[in-house]
N, C-alpha and C. Protein backbone atom coordinates (compact mmCIF):
# COMPACT_ATOMS: atom_id res chain seq x y z
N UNK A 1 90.18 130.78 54.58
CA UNK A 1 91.00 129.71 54.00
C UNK A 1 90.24 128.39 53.95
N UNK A 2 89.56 128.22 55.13
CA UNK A 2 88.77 126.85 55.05
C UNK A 2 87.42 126.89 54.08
N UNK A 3 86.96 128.47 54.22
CA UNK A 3 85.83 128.31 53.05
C UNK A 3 86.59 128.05 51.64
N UNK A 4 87.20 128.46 51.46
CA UNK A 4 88.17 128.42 50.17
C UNK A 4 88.26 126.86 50.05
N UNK A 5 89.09 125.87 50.95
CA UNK A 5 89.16 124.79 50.90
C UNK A 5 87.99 123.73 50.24
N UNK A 6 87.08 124.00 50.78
CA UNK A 6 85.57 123.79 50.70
C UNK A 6 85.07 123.75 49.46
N UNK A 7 85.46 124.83 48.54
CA UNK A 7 84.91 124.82 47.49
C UNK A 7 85.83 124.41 46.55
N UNK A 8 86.97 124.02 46.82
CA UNK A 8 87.68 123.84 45.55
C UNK A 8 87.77 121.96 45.69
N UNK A 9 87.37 121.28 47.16
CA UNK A 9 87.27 119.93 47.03
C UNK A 9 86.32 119.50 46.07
N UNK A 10 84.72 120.31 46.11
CA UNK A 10 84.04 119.68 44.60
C UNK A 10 84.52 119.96 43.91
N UNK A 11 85.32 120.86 43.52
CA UNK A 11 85.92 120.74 41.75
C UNK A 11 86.84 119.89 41.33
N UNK A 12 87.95 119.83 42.43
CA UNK A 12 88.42 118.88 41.80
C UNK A 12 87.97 117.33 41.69
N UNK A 13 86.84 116.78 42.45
CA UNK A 13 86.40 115.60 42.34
C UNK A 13 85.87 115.62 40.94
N UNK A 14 85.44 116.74 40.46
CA UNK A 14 84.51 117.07 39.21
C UNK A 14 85.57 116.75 37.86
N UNK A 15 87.13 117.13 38.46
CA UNK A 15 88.00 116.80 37.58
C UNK A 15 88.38 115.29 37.45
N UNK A 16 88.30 114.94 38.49
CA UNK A 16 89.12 113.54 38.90
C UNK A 16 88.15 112.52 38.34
N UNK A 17 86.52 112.56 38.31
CA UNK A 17 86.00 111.48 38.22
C UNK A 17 85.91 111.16 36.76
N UNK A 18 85.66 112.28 35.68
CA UNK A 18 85.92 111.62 34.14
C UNK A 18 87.08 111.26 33.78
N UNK A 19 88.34 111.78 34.31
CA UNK A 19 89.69 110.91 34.23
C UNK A 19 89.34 109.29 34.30
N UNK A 20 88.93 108.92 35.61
CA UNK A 20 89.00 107.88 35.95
C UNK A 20 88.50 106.69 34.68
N UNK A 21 87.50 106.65 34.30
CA UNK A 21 87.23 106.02 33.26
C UNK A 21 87.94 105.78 32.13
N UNK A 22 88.21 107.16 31.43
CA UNK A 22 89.25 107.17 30.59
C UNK A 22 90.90 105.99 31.07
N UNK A 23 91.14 106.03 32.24
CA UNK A 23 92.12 105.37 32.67
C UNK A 23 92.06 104.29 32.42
N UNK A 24 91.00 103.72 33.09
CA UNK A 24 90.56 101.89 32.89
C UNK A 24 90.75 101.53 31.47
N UNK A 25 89.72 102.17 30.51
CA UNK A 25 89.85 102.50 29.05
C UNK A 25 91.06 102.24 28.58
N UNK A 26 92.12 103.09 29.09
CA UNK A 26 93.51 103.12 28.41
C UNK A 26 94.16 101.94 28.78
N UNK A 27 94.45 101.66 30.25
CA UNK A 27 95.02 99.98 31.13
C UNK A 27 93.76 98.76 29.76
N UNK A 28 92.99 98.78 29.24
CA UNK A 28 92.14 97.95 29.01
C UNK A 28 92.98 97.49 27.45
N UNK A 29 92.90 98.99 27.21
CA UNK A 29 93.38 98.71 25.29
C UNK A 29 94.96 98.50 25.37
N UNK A 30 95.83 98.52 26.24
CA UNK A 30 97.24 98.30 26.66
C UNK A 30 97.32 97.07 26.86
N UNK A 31 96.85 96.11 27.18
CA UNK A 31 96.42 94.74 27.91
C UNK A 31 96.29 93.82 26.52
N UNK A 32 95.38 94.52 25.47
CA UNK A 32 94.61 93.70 24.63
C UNK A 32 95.87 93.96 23.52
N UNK A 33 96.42 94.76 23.16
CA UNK A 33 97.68 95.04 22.77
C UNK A 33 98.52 94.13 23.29
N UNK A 34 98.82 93.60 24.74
CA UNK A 34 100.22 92.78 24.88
C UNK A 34 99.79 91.19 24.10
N UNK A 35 98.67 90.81 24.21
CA UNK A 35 97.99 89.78 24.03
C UNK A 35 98.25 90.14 22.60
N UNK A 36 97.90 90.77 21.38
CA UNK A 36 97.70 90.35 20.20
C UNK A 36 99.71 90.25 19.17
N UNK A 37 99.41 90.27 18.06
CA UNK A 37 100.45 89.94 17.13
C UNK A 37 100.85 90.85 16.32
N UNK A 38 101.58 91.10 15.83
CA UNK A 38 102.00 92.49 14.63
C UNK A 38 102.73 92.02 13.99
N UNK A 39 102.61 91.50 12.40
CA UNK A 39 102.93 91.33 11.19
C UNK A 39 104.45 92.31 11.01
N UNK A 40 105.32 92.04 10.85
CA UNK A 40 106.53 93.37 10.20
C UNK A 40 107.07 92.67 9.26
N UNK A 41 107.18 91.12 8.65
CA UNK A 41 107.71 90.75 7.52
C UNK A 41 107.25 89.68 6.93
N UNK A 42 107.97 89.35 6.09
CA UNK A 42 107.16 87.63 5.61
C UNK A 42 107.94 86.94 7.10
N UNK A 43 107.33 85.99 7.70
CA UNK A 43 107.34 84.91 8.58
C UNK A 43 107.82 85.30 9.84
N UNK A 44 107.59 86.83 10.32
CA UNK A 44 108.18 87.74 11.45
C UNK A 44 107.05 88.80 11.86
N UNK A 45 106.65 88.31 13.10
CA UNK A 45 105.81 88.81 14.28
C UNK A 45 106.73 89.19 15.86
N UNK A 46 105.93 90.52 15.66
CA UNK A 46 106.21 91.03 17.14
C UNK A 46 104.74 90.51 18.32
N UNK A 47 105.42 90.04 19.28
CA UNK A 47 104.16 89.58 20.29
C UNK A 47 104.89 89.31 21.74
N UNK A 48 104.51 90.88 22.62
CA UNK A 48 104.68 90.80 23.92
C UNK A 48 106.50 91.43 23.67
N UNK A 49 106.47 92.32 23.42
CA UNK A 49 107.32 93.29 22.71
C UNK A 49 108.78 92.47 22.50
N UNK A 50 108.82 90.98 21.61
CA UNK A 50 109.74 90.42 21.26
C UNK A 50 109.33 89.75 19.59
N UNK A 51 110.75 89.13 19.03
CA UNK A 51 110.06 89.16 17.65
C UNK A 51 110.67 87.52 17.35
N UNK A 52 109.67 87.47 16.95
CA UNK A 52 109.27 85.45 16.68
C UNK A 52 109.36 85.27 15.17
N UNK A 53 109.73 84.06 15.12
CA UNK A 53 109.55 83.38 13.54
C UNK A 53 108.51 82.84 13.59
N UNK A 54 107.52 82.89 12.81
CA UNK A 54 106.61 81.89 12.49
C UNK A 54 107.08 80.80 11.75
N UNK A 55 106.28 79.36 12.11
CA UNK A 55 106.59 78.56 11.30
C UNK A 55 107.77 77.79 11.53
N UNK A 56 108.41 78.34 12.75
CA UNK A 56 109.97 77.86 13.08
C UNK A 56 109.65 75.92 13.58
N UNK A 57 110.95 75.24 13.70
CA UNK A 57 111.16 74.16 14.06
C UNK A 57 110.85 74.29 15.78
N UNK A 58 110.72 72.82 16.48
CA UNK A 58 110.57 72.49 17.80
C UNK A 58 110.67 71.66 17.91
N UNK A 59 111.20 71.45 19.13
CA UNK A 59 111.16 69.77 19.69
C UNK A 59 110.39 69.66 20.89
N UNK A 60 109.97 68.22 20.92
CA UNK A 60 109.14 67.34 21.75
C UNK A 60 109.38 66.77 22.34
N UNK A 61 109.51 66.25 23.60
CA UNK A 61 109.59 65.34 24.04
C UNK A 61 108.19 64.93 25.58
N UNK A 62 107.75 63.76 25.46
CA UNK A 62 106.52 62.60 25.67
C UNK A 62 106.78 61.64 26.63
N UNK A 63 105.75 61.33 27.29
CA UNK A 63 105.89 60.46 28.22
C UNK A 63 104.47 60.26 28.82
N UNK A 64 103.91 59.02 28.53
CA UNK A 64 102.51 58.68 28.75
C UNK A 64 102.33 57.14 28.95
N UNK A 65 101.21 56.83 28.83
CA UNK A 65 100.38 55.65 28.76
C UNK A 65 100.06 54.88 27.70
N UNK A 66 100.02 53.70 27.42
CA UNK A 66 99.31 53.19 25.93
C UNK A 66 98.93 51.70 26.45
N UNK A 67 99.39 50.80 25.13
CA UNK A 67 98.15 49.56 25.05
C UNK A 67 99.02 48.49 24.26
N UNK A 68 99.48 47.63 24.17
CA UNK A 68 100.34 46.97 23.41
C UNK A 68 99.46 45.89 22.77
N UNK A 69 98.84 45.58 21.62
CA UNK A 69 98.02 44.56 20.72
C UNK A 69 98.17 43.27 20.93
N UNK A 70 99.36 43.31 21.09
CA UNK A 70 99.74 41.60 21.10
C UNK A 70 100.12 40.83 22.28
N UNK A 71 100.90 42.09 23.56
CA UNK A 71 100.57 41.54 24.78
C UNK A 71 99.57 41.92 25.30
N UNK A 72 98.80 42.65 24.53
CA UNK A 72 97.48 43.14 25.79
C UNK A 72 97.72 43.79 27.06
N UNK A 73 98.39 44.36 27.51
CA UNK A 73 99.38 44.81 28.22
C UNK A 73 98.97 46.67 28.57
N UNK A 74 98.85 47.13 29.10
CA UNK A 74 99.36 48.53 29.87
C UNK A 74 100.38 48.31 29.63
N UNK A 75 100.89 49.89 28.58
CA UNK A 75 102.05 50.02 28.74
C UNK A 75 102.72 51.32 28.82
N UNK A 76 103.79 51.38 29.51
CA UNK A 76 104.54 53.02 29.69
C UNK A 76 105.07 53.37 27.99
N UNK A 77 105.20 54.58 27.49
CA UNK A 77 105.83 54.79 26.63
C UNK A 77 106.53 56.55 26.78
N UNK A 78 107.47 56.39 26.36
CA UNK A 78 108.21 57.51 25.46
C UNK A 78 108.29 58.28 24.23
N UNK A 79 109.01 59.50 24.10
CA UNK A 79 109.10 59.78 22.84
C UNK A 79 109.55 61.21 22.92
N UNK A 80 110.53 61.07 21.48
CA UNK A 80 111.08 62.62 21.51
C UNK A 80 111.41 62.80 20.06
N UNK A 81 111.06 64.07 19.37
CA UNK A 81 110.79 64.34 18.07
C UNK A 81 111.65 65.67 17.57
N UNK A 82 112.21 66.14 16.40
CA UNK A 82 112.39 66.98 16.10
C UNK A 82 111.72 67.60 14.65
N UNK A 83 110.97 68.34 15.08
CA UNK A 83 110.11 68.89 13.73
C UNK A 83 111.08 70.38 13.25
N UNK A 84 110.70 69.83 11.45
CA UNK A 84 111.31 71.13 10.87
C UNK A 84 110.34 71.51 9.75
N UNK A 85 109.97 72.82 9.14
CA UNK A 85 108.82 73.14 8.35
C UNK A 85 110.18 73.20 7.26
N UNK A 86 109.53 73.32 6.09
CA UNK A 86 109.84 74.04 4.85
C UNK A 86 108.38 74.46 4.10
N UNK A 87 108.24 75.58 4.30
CA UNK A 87 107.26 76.28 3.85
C UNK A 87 106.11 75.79 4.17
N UNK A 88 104.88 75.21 3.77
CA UNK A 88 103.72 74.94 4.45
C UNK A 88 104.05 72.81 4.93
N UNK A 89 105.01 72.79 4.37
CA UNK A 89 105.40 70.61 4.44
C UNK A 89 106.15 70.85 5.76
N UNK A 90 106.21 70.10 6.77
CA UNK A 90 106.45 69.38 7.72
C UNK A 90 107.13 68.08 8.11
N UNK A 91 108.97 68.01 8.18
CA UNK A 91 109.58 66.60 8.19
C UNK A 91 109.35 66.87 9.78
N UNK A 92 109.74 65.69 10.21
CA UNK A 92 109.86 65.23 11.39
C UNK A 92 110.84 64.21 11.85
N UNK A 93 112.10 63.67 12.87
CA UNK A 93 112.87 62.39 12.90
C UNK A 93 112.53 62.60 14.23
N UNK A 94 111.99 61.21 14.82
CA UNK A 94 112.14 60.81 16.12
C UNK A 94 112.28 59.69 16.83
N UNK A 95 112.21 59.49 17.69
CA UNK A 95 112.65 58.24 18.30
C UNK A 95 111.23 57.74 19.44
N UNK A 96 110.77 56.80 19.87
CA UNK A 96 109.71 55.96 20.47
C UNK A 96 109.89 54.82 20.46
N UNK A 97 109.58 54.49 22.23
CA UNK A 97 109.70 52.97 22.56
C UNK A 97 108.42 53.02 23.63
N UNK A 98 107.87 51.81 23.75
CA UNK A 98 106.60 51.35 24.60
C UNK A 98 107.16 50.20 25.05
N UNK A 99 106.97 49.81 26.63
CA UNK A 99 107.20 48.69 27.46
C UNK A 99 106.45 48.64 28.55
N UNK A 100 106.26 47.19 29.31
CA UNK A 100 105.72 46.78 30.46
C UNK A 100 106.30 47.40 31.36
N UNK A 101 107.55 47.77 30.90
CA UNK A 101 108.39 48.56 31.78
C UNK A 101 108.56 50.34 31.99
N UNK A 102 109.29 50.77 33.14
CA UNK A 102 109.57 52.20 32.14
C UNK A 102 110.17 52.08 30.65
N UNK A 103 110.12 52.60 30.06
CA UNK A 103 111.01 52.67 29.00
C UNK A 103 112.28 53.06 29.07
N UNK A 104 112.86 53.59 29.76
CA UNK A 104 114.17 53.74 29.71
C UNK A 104 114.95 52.36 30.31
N UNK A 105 113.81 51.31 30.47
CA UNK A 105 114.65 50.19 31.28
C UNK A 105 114.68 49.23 30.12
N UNK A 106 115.76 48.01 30.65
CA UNK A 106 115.44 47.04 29.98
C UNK A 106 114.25 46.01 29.81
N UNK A 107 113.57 45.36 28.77
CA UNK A 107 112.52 44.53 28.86
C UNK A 107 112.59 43.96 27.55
N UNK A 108 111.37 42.32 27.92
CA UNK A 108 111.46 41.56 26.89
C UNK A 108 110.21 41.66 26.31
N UNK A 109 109.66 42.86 27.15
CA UNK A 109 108.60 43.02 26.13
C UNK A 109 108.58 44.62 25.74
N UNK A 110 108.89 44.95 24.83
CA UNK A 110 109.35 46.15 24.29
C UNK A 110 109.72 46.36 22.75
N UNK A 111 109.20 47.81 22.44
CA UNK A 111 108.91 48.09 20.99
C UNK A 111 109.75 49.46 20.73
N UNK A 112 110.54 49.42 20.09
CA UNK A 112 111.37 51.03 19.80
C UNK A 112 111.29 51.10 18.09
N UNK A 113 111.09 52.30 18.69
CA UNK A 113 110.61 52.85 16.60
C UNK A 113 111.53 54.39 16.48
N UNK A 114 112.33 54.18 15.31
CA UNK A 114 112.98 55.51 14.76
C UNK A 114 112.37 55.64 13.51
N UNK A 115 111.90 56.48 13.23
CA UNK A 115 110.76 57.13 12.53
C UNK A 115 110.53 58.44 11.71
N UNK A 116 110.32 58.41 10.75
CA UNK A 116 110.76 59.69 10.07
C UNK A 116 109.05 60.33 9.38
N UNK A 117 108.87 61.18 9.46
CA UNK A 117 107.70 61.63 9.27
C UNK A 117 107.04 63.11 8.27
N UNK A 118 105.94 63.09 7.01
CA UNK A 118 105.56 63.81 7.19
C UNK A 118 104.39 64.97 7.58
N UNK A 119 104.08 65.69 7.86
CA UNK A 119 103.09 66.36 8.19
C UNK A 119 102.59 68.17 8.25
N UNK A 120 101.97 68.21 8.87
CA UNK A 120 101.96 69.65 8.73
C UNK A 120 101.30 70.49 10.10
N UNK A 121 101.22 71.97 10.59
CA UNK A 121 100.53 72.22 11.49
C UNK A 121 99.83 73.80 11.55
N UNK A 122 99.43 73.95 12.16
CA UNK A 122 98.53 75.06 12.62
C UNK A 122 98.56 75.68 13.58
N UNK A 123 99.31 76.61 13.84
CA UNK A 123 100.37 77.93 14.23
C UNK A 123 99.82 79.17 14.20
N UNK A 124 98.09 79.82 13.81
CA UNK A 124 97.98 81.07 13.89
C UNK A 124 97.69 81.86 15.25
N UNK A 125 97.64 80.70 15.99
CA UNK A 125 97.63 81.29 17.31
C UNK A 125 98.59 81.73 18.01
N UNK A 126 98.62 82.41 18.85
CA UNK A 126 100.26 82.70 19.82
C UNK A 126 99.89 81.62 21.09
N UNK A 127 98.63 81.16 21.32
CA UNK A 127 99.07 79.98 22.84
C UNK A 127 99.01 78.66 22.14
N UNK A 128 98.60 78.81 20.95
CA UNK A 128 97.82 76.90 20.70
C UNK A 128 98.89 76.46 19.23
N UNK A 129 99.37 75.38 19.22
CA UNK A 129 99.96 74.73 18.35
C UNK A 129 98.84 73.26 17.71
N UNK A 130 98.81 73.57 16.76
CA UNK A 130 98.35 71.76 16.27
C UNK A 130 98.94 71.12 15.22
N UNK A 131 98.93 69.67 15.16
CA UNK A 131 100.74 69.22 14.04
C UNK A 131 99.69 67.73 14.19
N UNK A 132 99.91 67.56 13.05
CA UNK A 132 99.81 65.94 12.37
C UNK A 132 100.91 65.22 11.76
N UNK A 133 101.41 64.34 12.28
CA UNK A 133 102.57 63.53 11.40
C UNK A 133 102.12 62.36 11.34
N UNK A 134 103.06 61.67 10.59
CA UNK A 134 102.80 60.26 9.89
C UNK A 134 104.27 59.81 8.88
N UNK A 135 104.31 58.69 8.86
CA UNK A 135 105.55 58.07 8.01
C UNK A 135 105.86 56.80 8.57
N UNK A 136 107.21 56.47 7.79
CA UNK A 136 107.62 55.33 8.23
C UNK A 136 108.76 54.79 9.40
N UNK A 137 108.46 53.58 9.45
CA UNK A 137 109.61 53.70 10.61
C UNK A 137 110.64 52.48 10.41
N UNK A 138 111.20 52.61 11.30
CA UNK A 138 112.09 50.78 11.74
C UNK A 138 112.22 50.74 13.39
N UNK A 139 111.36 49.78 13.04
CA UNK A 139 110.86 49.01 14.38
C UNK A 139 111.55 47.97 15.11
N UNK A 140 112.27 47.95 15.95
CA UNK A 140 112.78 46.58 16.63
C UNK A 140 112.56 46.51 17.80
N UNK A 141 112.91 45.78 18.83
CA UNK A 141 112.22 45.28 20.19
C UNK A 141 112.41 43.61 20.07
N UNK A 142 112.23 43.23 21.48
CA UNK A 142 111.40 41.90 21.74
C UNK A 142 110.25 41.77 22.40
N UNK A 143 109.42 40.37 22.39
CA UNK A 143 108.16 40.23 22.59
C UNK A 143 108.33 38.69 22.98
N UNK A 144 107.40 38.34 23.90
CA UNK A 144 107.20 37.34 24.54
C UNK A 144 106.19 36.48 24.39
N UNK A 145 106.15 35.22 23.41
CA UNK A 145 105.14 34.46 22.46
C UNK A 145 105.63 32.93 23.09
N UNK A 146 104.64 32.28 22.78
CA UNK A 146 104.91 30.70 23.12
C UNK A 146 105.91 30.15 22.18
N UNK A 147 106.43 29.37 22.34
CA UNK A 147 108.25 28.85 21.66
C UNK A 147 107.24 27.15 21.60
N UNK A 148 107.02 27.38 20.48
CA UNK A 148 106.82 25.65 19.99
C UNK A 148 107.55 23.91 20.42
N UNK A 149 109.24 24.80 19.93
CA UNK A 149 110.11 23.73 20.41
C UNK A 149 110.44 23.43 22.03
N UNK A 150 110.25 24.82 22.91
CA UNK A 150 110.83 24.51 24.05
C UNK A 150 109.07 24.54 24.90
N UNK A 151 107.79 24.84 24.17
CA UNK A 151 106.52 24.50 24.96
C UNK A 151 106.45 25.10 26.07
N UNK A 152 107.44 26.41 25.75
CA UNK A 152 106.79 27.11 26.92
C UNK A 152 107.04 28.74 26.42
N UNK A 153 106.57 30.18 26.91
CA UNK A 153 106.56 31.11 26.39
C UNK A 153 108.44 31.34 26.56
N UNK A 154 108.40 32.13 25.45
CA UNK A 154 109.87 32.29 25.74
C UNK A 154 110.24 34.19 24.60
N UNK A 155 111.11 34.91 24.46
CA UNK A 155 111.26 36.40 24.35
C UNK A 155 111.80 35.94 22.71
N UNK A 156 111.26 36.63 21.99
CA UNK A 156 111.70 36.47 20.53
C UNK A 156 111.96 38.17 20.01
N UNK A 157 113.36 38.29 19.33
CA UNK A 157 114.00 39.19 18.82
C UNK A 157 113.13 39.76 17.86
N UNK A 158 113.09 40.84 17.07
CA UNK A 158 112.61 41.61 15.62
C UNK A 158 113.12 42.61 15.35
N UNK A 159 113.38 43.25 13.88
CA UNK A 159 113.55 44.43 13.51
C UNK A 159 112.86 44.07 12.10
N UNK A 160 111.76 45.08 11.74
CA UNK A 160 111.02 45.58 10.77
C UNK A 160 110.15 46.41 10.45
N UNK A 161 109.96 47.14 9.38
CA UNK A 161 109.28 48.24 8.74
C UNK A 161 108.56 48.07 9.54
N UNK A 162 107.61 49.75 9.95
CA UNK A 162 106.45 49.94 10.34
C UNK A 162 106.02 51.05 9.77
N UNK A 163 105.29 52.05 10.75
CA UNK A 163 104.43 53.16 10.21
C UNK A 163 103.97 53.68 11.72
N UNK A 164 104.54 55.07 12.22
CA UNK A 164 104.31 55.70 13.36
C UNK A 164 103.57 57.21 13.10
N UNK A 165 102.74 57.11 13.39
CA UNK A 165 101.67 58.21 13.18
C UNK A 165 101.13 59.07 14.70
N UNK A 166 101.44 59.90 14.70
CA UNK A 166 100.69 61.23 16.19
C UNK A 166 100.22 62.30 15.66
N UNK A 167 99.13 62.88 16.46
CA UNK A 167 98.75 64.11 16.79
C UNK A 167 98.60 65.15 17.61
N UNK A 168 99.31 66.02 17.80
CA UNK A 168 100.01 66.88 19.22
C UNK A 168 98.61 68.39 18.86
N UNK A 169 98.54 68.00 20.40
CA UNK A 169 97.72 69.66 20.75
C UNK A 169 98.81 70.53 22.01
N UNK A 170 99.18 71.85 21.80
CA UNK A 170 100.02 72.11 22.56
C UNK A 170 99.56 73.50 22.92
N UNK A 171 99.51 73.96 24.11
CA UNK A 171 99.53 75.11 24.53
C UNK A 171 100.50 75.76 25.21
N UNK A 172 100.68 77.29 24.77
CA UNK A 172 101.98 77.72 24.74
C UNK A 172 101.61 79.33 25.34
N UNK A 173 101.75 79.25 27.18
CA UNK A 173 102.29 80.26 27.83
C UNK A 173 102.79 80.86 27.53
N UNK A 174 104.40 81.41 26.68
CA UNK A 174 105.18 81.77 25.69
C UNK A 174 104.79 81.27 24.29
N UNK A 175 105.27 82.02 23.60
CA UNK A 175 105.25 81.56 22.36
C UNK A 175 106.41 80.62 21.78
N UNK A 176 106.95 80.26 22.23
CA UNK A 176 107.99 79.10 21.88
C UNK A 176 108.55 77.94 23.33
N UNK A 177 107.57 78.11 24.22
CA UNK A 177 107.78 77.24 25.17
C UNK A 177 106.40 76.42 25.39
N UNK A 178 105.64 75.32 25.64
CA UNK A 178 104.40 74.85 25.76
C UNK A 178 104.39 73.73 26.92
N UNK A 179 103.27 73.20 26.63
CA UNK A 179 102.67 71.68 27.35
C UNK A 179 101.82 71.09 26.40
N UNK A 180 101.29 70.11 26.29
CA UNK A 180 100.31 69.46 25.59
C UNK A 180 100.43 68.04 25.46
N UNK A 181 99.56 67.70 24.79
CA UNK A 181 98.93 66.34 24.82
C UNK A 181 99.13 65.58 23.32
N UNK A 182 99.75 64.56 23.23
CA UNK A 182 99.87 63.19 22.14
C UNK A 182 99.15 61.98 22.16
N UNK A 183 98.40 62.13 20.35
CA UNK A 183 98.25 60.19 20.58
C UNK A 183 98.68 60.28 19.42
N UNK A 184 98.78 58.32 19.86
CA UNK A 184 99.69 58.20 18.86
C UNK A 184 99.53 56.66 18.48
N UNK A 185 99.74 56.22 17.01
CA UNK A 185 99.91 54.76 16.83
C UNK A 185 101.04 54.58 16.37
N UNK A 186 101.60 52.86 16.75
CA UNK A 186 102.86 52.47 16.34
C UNK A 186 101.97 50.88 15.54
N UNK A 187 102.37 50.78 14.36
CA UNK A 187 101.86 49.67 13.23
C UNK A 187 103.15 49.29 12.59
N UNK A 188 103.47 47.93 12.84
CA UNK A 188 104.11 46.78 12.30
C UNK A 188 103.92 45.39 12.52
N UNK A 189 104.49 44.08 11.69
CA UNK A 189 104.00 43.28 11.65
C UNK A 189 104.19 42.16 13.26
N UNK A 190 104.71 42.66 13.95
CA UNK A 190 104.96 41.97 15.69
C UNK A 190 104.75 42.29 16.59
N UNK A 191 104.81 43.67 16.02
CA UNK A 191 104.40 44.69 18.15
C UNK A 191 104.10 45.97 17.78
N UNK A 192 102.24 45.91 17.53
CA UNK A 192 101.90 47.17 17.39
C UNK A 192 101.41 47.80 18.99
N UNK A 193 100.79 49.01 18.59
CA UNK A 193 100.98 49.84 20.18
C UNK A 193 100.38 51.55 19.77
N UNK A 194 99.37 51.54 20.84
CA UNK A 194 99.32 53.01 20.90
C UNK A 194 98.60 53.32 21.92
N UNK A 195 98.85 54.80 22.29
CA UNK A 195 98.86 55.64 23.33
C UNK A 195 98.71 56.86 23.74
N UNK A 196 98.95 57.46 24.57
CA UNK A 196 98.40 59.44 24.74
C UNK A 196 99.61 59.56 25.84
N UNK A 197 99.98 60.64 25.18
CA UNK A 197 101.39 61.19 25.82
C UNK A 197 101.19 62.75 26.32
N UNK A 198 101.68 63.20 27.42
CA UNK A 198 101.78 64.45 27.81
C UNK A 198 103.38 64.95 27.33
N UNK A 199 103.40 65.92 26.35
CA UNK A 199 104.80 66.19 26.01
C UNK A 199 105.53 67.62 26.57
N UNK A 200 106.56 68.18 26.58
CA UNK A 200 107.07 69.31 26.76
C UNK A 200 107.40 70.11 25.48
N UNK A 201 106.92 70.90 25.19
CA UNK A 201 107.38 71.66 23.39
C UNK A 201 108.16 73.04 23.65
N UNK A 202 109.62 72.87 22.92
CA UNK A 202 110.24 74.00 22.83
C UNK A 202 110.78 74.13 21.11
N UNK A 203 110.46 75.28 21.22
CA UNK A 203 110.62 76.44 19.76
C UNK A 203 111.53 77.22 19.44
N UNK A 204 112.16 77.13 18.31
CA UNK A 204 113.26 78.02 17.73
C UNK A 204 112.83 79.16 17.32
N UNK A 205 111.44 79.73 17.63
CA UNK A 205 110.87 81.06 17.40
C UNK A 205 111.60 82.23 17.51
N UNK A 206 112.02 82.06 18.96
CA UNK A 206 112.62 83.43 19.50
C UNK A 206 113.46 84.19 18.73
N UNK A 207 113.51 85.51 18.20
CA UNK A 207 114.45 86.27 17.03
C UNK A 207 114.93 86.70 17.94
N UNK A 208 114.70 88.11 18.64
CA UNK A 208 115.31 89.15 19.64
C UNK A 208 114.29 90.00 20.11
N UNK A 209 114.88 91.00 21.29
CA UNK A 209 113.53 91.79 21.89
C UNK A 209 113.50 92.85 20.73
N UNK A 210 111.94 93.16 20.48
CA UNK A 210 111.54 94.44 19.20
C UNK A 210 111.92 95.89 19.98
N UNK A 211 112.89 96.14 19.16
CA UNK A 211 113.49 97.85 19.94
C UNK A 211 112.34 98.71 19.42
């Protein structure tokens, strides 16, 4: 029985060891499969066995650092966006304010822009997003300038046209959830401003899981 034993341990090692390769092989091309994309319609991909829209809308929302022109100033800023495609064009409506302050506080030196935008982006990846916008805005805030009559600095009111322009790089763990990075300029005639924002990006991608 034990000679018996004996001889049948080399064979089966003889079996076991070209399996093994083949295995890795198979775990290897299974892997590279969860990672890639599969086409099934116009603007509908399966990726990571769920099924996505390409091209879908997302929102943004920012919170960084910038530079204010006219106070010279470090300044905190905000921002939160809603992008929508129609076919390869890109609208955008959002909202942005920059201050000495947080932005969510009050200040007399402060710039808020609602802003409407268009642009476009670059989506063939499943981790990386890239989006250019641009348009116009309306700008209001106050700012803190020397007062002629009273000879000493004093907070002066505004609301007028501008022009708010960013560029978002986003990487996306999921395909409709991310992180990434904004700059951005704010241009009008009293309180221009710009800055680099770290944003949060979520996507209306998600269709349902691919049965």
């Amino acid at each position: 029985m034990i000679r018996k034993i004996l001889l049948l341990l080399p064979l089966s090692f003889l079996v076991v060891i070209p399996l093994y390769p083949q295995e890795e092989v198979t775990k290897k091309s299974e892997n590279q499969m969860v990672d890639t994309t599969m086409v099934i319609s116009k603007n509908r991909i399966v990726y990571k066995g769920k099924i996505y829209r390409q091209n879908a809308s997302y929102l943004t929302f920012g919170y960084g650092l910038g530079y204010g022109f006219e106070s010279r100033l470090r300044e905190q800023n905000m921002s939160f966006a809603y992008h929508h495609f129609i076919k390869g064009l890109g609208l955008a409506l959002g909202y942005h304010a920059s201050s000495d302050l947080p932005p969510w506080w009050r200040s007399f030196q402060k710039l808020n822009d609602f802003y409407l935008q268009v642009g476009k982006r670059w989506d063939s990846s499943p981790h990386w997003n890239f989006a250019l916008f641009g348009g116009p805005s309306l700008a209001y805030g106050w700012y803190i300038a020397w007062n002629d009559t009273y000879q000493e600095d004093r907070a002066f009111n505004f609301i007028t046209p501008g022009v708010f322009c960013d560029a978002q790089v986003t990487y996306r763990p999921v395909y409709d959830m991310g992180i990434g990075l904004s700059v951005y300029g704010s241009v009008n005639q009293h309180y221009s401003a710009a800055g680099a924002q770290i944003h949060l990006y979520f996507s209306t991608a998600f269709v349902r899981n691919f049965d």
